[in-house]
PDB file of N, CA and C in Angstrom:
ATOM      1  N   UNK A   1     -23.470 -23.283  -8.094  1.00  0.00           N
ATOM      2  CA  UNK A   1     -22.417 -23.475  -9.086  1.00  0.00           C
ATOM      3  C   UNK A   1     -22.458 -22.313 -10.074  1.00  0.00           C
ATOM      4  N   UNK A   2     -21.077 -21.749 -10.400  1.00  0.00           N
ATOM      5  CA  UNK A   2     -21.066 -20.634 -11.291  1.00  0.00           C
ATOM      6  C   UNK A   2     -20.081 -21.336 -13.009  1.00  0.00           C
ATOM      7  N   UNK A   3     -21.078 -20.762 -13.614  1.00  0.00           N
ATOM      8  CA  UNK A   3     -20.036 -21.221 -14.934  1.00  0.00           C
ATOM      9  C   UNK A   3     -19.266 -20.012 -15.897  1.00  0.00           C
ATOM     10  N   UNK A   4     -18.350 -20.111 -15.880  1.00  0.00           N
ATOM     11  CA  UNK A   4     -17.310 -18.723 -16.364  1.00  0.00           C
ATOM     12  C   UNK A   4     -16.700 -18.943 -17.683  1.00  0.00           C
ATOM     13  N   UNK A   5     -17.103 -18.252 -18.736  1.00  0.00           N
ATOM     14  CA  UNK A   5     -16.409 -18.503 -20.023  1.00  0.00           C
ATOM     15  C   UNK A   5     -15.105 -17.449 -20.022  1.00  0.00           C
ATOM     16  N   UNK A   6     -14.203 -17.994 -20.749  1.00  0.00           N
ATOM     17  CA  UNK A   6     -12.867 -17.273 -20.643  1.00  0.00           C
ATOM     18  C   UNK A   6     -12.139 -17.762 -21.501  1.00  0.00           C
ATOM     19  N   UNK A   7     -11.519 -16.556 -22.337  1.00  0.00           N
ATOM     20  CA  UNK A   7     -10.679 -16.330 -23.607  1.00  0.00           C
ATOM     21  C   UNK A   7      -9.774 -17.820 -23.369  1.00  0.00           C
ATOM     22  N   UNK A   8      -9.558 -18.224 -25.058  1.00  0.00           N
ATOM     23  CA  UNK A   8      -9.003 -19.294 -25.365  1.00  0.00           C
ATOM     24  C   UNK A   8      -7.554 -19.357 -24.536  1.00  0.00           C
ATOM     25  N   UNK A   9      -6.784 -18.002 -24.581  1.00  0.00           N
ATOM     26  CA  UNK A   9      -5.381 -17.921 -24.241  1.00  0.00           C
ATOM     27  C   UNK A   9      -5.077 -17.802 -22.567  1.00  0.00           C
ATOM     28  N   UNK A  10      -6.610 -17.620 -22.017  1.00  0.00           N
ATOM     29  CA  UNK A  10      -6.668 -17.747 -20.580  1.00  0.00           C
ATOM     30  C   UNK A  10      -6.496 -18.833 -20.506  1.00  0.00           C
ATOM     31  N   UNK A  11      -7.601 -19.532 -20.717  1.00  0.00           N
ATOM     32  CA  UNK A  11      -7.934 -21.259 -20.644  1.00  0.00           C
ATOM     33  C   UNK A  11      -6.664 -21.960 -20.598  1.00  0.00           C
ATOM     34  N   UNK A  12      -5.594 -21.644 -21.863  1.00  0.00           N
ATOM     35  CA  UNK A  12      -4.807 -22.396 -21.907  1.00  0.00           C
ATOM     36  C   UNK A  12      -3.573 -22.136 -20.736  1.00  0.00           C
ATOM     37  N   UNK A  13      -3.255 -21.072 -20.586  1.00  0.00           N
ATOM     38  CA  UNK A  13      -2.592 -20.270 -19.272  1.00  0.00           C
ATOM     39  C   UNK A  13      -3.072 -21.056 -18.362  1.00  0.00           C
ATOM     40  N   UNK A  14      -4.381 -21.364 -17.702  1.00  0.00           N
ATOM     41  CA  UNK A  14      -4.863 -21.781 -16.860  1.00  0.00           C
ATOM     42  C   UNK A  14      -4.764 -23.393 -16.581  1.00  0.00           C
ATOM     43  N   UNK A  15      -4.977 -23.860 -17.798  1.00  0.00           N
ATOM     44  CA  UNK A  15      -4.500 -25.318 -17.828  1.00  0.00           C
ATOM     45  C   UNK A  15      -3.066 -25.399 -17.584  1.00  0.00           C
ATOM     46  N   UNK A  16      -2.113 -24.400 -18.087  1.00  0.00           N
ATOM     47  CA  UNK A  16      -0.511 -24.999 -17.642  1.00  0.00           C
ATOM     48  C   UNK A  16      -0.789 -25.132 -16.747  1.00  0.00           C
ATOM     49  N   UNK A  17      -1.336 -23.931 -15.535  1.00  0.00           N
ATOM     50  CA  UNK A  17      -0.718 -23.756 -14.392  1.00  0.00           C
ATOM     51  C   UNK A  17      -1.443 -24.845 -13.727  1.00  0.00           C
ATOM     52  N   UNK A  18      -2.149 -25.161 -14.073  1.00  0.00           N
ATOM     53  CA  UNK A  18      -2.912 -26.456 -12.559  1.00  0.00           C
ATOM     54  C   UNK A  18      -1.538 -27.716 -13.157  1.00  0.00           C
ATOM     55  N   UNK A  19      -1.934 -27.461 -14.169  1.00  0.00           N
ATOM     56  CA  UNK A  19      -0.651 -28.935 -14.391  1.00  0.00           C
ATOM     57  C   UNK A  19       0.326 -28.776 -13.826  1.00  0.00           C
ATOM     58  N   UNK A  20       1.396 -27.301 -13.921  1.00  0.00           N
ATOM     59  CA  UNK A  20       2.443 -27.440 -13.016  1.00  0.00           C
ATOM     60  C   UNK A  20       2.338 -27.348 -11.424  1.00  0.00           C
ATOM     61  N   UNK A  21       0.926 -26.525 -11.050  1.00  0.00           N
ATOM     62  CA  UNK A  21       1.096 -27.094  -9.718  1.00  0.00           C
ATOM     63  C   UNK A  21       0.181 -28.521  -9.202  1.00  0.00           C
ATOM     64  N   UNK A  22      -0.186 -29.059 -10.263  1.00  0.00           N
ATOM     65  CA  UNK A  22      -0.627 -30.672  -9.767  1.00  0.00           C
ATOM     66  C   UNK A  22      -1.973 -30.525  -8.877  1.00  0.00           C
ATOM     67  N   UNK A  23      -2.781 -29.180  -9.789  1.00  0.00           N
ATOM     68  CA  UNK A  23      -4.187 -28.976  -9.033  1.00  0.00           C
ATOM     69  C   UNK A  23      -5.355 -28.655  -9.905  1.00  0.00           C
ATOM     70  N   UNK A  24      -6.232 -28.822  -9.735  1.00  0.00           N
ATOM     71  CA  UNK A  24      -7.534 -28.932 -10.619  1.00  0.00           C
ATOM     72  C   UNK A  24      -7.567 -26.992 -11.193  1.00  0.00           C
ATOM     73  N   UNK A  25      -8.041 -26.617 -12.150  1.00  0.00           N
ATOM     74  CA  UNK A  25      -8.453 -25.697 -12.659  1.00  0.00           C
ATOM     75  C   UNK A  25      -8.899 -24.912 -11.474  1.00  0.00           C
ATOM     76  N   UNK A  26     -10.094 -25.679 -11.075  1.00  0.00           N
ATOM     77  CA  UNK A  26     -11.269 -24.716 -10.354  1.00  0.00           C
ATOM     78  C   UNK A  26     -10.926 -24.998  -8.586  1.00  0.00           C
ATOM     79  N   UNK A  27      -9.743 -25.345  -8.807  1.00  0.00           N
ATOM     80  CA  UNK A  27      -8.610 -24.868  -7.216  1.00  0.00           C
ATOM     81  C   UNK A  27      -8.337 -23.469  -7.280  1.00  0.00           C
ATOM     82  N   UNK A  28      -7.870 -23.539  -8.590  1.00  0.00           N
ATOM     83  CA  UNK A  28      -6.879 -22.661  -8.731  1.00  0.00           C
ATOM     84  C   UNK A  28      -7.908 -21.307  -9.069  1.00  0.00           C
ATOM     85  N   UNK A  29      -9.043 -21.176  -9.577  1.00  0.00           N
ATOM     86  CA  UNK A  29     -10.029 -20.064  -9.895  1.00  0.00           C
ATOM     87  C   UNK A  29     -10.298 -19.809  -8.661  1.00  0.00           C
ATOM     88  N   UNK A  30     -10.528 -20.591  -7.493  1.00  0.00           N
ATOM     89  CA  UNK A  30     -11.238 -20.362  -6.125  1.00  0.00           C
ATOM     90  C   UNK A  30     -10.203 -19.530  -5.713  1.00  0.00           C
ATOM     91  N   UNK A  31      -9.160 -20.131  -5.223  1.00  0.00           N
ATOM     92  CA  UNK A  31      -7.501 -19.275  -4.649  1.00  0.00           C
ATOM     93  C   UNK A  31      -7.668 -18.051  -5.198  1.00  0.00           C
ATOM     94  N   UNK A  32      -7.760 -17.708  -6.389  1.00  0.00           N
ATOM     95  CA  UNK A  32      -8.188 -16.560  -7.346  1.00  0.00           C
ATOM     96  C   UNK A  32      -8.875 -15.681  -7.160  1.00  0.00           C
ATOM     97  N   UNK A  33     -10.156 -16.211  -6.843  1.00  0.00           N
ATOM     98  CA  UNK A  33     -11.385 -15.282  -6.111  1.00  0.00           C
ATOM     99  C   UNK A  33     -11.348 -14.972  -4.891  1.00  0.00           C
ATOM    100  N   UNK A  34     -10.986 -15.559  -4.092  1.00  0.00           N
ATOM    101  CA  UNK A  34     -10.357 -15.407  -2.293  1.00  0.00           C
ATOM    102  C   UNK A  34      -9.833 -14.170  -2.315  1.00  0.00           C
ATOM    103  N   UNK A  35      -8.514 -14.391  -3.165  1.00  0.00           N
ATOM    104  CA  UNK A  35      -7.401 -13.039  -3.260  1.00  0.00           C
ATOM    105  C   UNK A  35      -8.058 -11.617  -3.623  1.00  0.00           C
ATOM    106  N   UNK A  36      -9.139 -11.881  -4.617  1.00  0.00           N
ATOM    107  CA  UNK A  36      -9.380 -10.753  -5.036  1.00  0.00           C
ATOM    108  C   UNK A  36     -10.237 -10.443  -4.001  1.00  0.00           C
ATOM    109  N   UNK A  37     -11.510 -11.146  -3.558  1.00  0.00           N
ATOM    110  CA  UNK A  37     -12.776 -10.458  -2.594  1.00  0.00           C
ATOM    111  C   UNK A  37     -11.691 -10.165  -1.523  1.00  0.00           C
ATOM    112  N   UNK A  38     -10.775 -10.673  -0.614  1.00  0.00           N
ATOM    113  CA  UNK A  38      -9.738  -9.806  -0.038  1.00  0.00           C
ATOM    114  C   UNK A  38      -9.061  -8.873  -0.209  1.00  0.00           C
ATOM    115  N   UNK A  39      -8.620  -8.465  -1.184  1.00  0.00           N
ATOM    116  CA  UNK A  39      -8.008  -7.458  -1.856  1.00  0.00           C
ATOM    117  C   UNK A  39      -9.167  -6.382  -1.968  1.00  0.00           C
ATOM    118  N   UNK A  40     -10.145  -6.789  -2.278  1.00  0.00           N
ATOM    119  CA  UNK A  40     -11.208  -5.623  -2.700  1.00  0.00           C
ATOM    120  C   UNK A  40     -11.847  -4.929  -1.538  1.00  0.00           C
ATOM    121  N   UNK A  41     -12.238  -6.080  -0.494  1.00  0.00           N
ATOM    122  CA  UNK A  41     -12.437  -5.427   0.458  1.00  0.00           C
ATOM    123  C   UNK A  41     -11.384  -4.532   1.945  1.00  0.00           C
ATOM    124  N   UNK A  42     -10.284  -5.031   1.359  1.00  0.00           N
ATOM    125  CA  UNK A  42      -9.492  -4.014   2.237  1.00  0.00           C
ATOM    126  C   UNK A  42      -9.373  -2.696   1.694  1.00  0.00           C
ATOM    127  N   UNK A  43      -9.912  -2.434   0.336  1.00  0.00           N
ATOM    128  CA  UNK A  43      -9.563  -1.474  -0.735  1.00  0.00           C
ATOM    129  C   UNK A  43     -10.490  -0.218   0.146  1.00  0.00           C
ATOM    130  N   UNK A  44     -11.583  -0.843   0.722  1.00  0.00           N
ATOM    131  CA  UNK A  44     -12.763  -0.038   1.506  1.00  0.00           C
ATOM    132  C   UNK A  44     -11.491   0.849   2.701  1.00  0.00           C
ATOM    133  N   UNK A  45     -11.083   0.144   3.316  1.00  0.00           N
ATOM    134  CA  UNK A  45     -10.909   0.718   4.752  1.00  0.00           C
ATOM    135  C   UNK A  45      -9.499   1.436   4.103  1.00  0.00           C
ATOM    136  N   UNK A  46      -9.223   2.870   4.213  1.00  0.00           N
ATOM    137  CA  UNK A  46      -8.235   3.316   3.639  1.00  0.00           C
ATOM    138  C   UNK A  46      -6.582   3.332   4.425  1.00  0.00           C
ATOM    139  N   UNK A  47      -6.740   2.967   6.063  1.00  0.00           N
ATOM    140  CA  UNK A  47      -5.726   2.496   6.673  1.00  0.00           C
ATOM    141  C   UNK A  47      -4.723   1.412   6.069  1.00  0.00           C
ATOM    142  N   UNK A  48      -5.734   0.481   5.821  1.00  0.00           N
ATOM    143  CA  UNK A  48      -4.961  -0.799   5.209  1.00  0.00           C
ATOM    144  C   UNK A  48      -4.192  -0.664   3.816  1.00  0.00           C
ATOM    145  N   UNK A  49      -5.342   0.295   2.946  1.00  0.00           N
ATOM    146  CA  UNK A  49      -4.537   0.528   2.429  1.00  0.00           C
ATOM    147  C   UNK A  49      -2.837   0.821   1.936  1.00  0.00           C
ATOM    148  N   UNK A  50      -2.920   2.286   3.316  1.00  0.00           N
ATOM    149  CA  UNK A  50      -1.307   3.094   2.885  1.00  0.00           C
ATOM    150  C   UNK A  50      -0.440   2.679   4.267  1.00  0.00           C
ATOM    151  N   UNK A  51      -1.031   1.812   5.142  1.00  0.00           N
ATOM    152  CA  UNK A  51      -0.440   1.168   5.785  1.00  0.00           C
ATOM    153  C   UNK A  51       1.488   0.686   5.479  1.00  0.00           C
ATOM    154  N   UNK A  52       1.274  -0.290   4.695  1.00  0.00           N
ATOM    155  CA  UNK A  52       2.891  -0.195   4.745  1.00  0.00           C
ATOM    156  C   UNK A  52       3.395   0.445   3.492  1.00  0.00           C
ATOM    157  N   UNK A  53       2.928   1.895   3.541  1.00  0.00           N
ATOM    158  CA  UNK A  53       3.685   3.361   2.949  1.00  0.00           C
ATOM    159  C   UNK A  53       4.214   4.141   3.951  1.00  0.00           C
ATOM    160  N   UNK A  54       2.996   4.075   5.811  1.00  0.00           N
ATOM    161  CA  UNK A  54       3.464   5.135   6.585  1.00  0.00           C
ATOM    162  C   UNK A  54       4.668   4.869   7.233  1.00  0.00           C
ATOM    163  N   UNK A  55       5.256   5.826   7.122  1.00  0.00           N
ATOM    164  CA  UNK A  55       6.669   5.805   7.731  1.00  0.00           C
ATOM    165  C   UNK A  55       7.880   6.026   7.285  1.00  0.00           C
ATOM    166  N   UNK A  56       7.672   5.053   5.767  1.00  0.00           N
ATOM    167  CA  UNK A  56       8.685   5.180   4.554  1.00  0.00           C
ATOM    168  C   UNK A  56       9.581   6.177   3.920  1.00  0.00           C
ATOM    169  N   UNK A  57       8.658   7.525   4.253  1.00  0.00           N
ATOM    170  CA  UNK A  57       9.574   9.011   3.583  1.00  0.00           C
ATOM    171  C   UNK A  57       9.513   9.603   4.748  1.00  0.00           C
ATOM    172  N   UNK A  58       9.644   9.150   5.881  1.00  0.00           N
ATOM    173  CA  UNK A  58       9.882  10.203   6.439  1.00  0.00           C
ATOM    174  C   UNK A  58      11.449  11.422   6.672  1.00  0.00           C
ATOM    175  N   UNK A  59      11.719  11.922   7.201  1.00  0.00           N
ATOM    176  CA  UNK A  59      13.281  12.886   7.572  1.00  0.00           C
ATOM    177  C   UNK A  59      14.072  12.034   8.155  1.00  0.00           C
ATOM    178  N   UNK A  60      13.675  11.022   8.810  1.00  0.00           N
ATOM    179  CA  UNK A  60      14.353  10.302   9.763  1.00  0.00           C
ATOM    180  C   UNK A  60      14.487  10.936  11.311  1.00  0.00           C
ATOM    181  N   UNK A  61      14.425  12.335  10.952  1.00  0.00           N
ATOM    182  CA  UNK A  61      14.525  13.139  12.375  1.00  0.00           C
ATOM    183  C   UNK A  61      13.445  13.467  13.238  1.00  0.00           C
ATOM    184  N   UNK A  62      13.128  12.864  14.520  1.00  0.00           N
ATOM    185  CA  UNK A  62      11.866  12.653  15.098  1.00  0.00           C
ATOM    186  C   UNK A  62      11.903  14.118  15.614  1.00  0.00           C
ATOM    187  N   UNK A  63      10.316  14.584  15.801  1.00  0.00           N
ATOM    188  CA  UNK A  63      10.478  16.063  17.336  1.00  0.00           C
ATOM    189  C   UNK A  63      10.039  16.717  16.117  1.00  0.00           C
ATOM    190  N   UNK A  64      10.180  16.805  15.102  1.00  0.00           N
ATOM    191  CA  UNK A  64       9.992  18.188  14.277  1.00  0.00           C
ATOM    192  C   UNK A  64       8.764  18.894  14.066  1.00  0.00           C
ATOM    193  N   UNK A  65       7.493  18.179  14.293  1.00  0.00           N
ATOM    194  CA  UNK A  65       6.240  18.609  14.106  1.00  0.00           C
ATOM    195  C   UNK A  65       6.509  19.516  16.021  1.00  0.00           C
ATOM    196  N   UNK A  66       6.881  18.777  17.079  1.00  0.00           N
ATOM    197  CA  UNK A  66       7.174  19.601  18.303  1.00  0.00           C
ATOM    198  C   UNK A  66       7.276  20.822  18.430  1.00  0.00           C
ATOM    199  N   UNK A  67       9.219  20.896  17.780  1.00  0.00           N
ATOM    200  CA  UNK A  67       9.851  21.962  17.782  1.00  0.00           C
ATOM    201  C   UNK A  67       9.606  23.041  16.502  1.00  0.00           C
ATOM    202  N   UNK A  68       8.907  22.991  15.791  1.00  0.00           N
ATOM    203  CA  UNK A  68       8.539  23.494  14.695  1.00  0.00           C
ATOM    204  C   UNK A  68       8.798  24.993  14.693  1.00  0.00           C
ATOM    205  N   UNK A  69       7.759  25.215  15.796  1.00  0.00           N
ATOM    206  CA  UNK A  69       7.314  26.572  16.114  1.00  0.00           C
ATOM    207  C   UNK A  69       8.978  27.668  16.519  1.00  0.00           C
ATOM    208  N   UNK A  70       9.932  26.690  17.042  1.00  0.00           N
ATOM    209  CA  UNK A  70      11.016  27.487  17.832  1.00  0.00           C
ATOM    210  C   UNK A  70      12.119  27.140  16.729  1.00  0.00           C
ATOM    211  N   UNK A  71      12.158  25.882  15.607  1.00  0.00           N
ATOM    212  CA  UNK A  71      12.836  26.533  14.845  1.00  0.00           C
ATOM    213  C   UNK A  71      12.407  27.562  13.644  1.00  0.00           C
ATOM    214  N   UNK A  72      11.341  27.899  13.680  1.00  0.00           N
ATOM    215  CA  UNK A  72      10.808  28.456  12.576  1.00  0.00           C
ATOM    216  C   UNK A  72      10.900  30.151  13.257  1.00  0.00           C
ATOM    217  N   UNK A  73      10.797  30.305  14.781  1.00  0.00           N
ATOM    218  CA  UNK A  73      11.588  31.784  15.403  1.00  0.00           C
ATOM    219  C   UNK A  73      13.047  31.973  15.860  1.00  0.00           C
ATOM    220  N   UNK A  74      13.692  30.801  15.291  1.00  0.00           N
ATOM    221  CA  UNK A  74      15.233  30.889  15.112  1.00  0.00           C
ATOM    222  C   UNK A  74      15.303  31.328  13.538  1.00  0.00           C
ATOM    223  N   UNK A  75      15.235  30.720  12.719  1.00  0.00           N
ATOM    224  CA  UNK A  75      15.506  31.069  11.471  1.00  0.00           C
ATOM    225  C   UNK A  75      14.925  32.736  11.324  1.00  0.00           C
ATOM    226  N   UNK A  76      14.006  33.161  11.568  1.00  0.00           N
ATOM    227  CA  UNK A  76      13.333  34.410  11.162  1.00  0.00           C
ATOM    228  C   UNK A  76      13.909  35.120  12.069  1.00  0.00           C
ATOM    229  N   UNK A  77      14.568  35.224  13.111  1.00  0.00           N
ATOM    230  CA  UNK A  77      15.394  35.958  13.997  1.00  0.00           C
ATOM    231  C   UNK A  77      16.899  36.007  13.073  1.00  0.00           C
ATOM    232  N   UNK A  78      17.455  35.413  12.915  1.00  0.00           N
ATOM    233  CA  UNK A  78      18.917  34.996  12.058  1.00  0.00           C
ATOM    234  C   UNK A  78      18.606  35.889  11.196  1.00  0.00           C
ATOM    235  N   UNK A  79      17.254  35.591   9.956  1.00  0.00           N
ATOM    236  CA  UNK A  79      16.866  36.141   8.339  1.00  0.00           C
ATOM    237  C   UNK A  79      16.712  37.583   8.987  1.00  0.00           C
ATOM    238  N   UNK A  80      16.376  38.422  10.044  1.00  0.00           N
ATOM    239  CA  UNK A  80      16.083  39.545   9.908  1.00  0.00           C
ATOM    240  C   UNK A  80      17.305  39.951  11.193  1.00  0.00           C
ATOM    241  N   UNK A  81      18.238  39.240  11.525  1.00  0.00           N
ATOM    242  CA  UNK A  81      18.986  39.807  12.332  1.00  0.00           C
ATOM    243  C   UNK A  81      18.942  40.214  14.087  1.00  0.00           C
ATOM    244  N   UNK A  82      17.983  39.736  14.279  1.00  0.00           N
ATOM    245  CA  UNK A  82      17.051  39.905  15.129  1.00  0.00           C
ATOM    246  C   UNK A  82      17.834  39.438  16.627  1.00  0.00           C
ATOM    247  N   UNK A  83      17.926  39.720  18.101  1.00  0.00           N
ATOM    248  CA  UNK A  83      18.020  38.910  18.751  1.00  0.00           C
ATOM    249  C   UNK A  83      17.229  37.294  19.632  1.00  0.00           C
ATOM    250  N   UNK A  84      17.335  36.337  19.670  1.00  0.00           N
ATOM    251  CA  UNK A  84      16.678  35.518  19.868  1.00  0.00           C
ATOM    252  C   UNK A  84      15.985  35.419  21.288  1.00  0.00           C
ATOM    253  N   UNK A  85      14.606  35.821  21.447  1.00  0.00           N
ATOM    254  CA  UNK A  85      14.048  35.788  22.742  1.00  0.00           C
ATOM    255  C   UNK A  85      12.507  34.668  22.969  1.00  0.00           C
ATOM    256  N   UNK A  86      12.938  34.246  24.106  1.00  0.00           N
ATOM    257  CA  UNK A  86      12.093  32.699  24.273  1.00  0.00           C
ATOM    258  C   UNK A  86      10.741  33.410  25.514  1.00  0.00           C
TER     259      UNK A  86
END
């Protein structure tokens, strides 16, 4: 058993909320601690993290890391006038 002292204006925060959801205090501290030791430990593995970030900004235009190389000797052929040879 753990005993947790906590600011008057918590306490009372804490008492609404079990009252409005019709559950004991130390339901509602457990649910509490769950979330966080979950939260904390995904904080470790940095996938999970930026997980649902990857993808989000991308160009929309797939191939480009591919073709990189051949548009990047189109443009510098064009910029110097150049004819284009593959």
């Amino acid at each position: 058993m753990t005993s947790v002292r906590l600011p008057k204006e918590l306490e009372q925060k804490l008492d609404s909320l079990a009252e409005a959801k019709n559950c004991s205090r130390s339901a509602i501290i457990k649910e509490a601690l769950m979330a966080y030791v979950e939260q904390e430990e995904n904080l470790s593995e940095p996938f999970i993290v930026g997980e649902p970030l990857f993808g989000n900004y991308g160009s929309g235009t797939g191939g480009n890391s591919v073709s990189y190389k051949a548009k990047l000797r189109d443009k510098l052929a064009r910029k110097h006038n150049k004819p284009i040879s593959y």
